[in-house]
PDB file of N, CA and C in Angstrom:
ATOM      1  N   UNK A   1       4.969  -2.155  -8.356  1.00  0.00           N
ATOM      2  CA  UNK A   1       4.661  -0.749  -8.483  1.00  0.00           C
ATOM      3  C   UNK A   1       5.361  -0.020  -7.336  1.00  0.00           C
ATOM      4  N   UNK A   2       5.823   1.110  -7.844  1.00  0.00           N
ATOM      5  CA  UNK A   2       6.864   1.681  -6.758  1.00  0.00           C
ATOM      6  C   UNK A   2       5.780   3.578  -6.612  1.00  0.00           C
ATOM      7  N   UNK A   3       5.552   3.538  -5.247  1.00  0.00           N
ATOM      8  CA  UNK A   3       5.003   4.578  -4.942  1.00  0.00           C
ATOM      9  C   UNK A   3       5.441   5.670  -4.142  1.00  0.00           C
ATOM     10  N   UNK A   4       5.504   6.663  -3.851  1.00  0.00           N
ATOM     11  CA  UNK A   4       6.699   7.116  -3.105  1.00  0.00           C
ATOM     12  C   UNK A   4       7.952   6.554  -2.971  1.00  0.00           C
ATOM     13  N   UNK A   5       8.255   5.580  -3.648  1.00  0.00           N
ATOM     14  CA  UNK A   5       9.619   5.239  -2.824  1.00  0.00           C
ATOM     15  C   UNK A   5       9.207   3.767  -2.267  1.00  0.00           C
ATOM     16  N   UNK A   6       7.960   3.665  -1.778  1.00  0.00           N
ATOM     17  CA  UNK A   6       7.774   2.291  -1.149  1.00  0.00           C
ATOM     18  C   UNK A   6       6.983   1.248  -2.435  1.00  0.00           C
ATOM     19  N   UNK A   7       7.443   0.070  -2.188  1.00  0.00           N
ATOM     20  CA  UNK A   7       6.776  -1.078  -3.156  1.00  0.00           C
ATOM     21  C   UNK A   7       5.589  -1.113  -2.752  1.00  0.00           C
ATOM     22  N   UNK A   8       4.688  -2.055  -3.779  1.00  0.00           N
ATOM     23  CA  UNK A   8       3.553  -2.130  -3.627  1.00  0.00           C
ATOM     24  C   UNK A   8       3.590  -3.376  -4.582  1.00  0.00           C
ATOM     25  N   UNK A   9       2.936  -4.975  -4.318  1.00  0.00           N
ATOM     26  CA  UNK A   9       2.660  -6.187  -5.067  1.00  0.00           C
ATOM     27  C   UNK A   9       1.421  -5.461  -6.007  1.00  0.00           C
ATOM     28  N   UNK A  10       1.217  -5.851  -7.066  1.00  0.00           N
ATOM     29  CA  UNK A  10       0.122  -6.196  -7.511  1.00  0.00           C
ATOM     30  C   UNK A  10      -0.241  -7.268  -7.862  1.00  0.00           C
ATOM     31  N   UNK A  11      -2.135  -7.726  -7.871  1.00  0.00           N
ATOM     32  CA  UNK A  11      -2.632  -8.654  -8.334  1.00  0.00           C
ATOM     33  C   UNK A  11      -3.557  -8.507  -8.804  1.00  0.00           C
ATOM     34  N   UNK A  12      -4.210  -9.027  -9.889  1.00  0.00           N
ATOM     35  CA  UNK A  12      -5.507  -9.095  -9.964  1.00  0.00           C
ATOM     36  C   UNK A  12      -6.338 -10.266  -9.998  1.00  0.00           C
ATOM     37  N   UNK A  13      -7.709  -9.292  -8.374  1.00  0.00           N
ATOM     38  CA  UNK A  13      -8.745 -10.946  -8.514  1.00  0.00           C
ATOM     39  C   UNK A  13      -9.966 -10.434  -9.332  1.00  0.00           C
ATOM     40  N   UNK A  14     -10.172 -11.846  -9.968  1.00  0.00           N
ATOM     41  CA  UNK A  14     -11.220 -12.610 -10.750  1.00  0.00           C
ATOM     42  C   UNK A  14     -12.504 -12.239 -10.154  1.00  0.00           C
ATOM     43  N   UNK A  15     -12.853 -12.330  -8.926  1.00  0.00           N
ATOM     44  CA  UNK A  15     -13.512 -12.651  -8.176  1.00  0.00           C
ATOM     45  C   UNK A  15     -14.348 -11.140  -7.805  1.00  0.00           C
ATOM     46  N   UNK A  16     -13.525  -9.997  -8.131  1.00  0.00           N
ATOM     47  CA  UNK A  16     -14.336  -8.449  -8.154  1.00  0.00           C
ATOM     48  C   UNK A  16     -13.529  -7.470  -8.954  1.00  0.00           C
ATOM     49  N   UNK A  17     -12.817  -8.366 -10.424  1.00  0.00           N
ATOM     50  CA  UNK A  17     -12.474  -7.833 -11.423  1.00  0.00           C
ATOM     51  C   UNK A  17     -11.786  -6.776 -11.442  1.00  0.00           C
ATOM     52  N   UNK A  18     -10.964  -7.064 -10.400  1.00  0.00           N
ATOM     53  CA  UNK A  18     -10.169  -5.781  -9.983  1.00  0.00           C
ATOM     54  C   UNK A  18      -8.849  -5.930  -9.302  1.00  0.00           C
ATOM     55  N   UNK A  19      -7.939  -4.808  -9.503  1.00  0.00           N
ATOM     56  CA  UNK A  19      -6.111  -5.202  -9.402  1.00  0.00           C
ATOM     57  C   UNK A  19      -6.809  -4.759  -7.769  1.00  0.00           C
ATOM     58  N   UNK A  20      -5.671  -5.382  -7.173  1.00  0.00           N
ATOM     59  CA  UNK A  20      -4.925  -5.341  -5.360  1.00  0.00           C
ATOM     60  C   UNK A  20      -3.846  -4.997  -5.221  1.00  0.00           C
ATOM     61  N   UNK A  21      -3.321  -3.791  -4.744  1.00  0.00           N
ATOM     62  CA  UNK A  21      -2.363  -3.832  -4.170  1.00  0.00           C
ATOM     63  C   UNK A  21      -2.075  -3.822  -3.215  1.00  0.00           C
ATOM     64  N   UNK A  22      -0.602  -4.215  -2.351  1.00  0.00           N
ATOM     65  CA  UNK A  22      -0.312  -4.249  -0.939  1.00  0.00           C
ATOM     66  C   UNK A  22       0.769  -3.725  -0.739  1.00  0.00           C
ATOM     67  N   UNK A  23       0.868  -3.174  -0.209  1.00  0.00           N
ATOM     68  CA  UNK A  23       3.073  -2.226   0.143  1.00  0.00           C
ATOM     69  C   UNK A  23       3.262  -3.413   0.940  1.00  0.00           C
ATOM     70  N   UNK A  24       4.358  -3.426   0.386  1.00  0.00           N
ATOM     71  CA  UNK A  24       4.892  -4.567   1.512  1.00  0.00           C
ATOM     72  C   UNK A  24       6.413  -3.906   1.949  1.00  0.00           C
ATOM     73  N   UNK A  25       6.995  -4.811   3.231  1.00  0.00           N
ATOM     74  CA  UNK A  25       7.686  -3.990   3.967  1.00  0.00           C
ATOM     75  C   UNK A  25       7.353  -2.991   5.148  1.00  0.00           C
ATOM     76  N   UNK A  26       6.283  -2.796   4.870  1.00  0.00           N
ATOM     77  CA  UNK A  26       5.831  -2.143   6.014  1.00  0.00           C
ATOM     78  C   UNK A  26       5.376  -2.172   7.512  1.00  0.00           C
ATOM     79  N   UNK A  27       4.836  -1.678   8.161  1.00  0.00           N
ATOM     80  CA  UNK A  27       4.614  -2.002   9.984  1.00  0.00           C
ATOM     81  C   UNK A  27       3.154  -2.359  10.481  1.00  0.00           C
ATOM     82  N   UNK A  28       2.516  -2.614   9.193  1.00  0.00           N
ATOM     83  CA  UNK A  28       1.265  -2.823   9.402  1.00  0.00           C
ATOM     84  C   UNK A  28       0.532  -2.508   7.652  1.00  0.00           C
ATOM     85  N   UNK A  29      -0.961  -2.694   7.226  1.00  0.00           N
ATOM     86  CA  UNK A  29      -1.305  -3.465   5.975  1.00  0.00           C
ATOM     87  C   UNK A  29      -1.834  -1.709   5.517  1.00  0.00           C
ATOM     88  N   UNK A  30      -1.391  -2.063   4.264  1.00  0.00           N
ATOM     89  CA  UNK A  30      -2.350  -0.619   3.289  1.00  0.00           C
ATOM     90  C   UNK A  30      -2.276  -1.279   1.897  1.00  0.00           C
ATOM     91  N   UNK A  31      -3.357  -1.523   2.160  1.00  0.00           N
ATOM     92  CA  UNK A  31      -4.038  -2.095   0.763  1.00  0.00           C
ATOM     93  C   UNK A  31      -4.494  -0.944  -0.344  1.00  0.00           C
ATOM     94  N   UNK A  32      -5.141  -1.786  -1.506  1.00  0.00           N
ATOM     95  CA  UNK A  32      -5.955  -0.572  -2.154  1.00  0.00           C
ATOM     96  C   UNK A  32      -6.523  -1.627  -3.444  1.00  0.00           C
ATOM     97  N   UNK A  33      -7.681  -0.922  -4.233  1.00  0.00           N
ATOM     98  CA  UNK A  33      -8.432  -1.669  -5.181  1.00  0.00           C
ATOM     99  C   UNK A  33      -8.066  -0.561  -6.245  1.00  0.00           C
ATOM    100  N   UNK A  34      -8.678  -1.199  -7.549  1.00  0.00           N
ATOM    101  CA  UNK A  34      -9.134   0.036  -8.607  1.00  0.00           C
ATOM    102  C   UNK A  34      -9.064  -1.013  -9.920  1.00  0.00           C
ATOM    103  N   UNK A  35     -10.184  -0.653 -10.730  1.00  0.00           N
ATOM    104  CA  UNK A  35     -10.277  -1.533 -12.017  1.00  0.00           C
ATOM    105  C   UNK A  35      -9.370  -1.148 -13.026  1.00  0.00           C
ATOM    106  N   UNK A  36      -8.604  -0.370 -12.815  1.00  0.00           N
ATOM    107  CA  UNK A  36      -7.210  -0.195 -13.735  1.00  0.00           C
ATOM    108  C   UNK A  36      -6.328   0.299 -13.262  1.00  0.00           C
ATOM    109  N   UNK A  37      -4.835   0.297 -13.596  1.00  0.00           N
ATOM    110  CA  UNK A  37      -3.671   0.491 -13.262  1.00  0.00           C
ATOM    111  C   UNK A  37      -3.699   2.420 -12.815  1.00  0.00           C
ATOM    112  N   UNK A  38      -4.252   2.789 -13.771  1.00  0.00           N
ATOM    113  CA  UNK A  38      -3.982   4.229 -13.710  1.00  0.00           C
ATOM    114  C   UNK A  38      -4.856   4.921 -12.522  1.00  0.00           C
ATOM    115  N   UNK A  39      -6.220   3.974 -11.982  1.00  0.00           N
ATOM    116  CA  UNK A  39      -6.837   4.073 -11.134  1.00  0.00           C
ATOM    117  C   UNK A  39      -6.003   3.640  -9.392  1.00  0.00           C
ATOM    118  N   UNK A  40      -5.215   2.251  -9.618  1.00  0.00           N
ATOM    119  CA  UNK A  40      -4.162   2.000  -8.873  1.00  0.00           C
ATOM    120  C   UNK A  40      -3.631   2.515  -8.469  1.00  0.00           C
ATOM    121  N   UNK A  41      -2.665   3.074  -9.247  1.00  0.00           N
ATOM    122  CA  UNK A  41      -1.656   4.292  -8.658  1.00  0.00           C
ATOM    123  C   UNK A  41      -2.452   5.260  -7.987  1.00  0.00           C
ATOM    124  N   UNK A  42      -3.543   5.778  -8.347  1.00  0.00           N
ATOM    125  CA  UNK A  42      -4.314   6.818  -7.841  1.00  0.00           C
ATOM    126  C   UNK A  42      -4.620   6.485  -6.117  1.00  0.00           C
ATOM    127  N   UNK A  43      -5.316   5.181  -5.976  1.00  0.00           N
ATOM    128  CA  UNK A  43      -5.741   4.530  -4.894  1.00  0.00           C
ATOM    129  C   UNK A  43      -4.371   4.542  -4.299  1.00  0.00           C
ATOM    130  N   UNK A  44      -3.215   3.778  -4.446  1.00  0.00           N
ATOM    131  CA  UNK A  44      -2.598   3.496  -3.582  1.00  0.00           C
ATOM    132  C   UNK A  44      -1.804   4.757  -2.934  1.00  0.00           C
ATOM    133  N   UNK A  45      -1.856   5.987  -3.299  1.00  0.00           N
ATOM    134  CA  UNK A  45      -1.243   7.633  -3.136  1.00  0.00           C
ATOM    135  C   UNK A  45      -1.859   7.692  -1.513  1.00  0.00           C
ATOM    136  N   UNK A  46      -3.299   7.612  -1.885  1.00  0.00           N
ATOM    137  CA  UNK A  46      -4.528   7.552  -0.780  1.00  0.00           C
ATOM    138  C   UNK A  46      -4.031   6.780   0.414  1.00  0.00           C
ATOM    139  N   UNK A  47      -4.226   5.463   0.184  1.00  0.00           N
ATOM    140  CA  UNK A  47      -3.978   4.504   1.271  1.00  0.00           C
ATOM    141  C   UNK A  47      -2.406   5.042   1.597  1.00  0.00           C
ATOM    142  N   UNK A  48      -1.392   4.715   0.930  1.00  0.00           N
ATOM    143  CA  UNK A  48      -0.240   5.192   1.767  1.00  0.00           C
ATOM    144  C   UNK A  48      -0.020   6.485   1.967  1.00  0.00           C
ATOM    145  N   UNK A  49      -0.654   7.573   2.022  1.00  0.00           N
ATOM    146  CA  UNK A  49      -0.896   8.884   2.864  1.00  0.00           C
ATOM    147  C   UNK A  49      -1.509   8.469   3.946  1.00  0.00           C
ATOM    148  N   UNK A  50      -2.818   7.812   4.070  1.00  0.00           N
ATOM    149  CA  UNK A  50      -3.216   7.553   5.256  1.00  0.00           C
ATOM    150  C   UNK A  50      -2.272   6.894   6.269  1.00  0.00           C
ATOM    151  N   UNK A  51      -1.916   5.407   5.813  1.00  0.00           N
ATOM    152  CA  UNK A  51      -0.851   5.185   6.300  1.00  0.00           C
ATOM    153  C   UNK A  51      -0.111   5.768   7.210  1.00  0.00           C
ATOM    154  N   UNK A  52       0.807   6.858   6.356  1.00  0.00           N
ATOM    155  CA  UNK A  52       1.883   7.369   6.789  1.00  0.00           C
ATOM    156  C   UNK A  52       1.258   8.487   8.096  1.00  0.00           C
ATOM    157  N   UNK A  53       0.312   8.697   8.000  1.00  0.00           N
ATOM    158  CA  UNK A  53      -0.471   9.758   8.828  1.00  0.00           C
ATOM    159  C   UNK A  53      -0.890   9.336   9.896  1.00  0.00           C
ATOM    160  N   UNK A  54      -1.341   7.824  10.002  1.00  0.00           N
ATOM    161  CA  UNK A  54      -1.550   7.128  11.363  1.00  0.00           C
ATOM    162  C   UNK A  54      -0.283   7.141  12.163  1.00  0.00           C
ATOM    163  N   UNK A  55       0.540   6.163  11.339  1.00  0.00           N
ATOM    164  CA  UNK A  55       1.820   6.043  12.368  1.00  0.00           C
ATOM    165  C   UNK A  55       2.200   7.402  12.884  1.00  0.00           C
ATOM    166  N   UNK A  56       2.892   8.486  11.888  1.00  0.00           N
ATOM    167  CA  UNK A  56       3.135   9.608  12.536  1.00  0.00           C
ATOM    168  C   UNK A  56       2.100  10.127  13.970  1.00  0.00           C
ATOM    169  N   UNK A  57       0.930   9.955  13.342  1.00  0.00           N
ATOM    170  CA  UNK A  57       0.095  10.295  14.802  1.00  0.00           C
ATOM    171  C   UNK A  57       0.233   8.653  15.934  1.00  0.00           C
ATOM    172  N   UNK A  58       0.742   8.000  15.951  1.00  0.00           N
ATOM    173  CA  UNK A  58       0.704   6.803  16.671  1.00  0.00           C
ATOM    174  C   UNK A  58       2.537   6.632  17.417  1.00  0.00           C
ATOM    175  N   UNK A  59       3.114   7.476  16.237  1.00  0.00           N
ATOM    176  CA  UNK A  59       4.306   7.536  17.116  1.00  0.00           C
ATOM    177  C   UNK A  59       4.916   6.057  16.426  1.00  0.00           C
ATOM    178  N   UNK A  60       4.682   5.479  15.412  1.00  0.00           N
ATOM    179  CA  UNK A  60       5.350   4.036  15.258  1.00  0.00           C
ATOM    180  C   UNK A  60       6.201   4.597  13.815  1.00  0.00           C
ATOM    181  N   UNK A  61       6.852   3.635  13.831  1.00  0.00           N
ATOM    182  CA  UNK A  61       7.601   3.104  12.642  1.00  0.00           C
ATOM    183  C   UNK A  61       7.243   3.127  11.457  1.00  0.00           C
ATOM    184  N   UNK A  62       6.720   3.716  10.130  1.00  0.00           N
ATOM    185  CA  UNK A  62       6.172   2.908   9.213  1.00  0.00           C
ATOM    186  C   UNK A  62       6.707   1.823   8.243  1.00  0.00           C
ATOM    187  N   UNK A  63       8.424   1.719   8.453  1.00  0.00           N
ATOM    188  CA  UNK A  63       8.763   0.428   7.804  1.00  0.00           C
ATOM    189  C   UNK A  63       9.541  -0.645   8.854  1.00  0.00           C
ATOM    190  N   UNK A  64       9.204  -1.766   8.694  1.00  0.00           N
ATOM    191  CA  UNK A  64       9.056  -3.043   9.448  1.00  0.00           C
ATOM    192  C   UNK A  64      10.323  -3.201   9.691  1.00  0.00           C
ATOM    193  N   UNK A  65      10.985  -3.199  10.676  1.00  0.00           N
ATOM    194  CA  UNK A  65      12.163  -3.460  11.416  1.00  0.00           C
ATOM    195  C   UNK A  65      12.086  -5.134  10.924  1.00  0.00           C
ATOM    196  N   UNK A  66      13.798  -5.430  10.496  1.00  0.00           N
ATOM    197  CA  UNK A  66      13.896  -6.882  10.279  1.00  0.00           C
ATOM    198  C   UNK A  66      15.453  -7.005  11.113  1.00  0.00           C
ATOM    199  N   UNK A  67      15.120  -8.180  11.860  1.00  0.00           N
ATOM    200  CA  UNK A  67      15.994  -8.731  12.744  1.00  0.00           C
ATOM    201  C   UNK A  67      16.618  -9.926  12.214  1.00  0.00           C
ATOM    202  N   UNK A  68      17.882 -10.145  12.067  1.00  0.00           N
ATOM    203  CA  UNK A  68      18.909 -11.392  11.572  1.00  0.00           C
ATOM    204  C   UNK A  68      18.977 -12.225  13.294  1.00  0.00           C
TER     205      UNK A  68
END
């Protein structure tokens, strides 16, 4: 799932019947839940606004520097 621009894995656990997503690539974790896809996308808008709102106030990076 592509959200702004940034990826996001999905999965779904068994275990509280509900999709997970995770952005990956990033400088630190923003998850999100929701019992359907259309709820998903909704959740993950949330979490990666917050996201993006910490770092800016923290002064960091929000995508993960990769070193060769």
């Amino acid at each position: 799932m592509i959200i702004q621009g940034y990826e996001a894995m999905i999965a779904y656990d068994p275990s509280i019947e509900m999709y997970r997503g995770e952005f990956i690539g990033l400088n630190g974790g923003a998850d999100f839940y929701a019992a359907n896809l259309e709820g998903l996308s909704r959740e993950g808008e949330i979490s990666l606004k917050v996201f993006l709102e910490m770092c800016q106030e923290e002064g960091v990076e929000p995508i993960k520097a990769y070193f060769d």
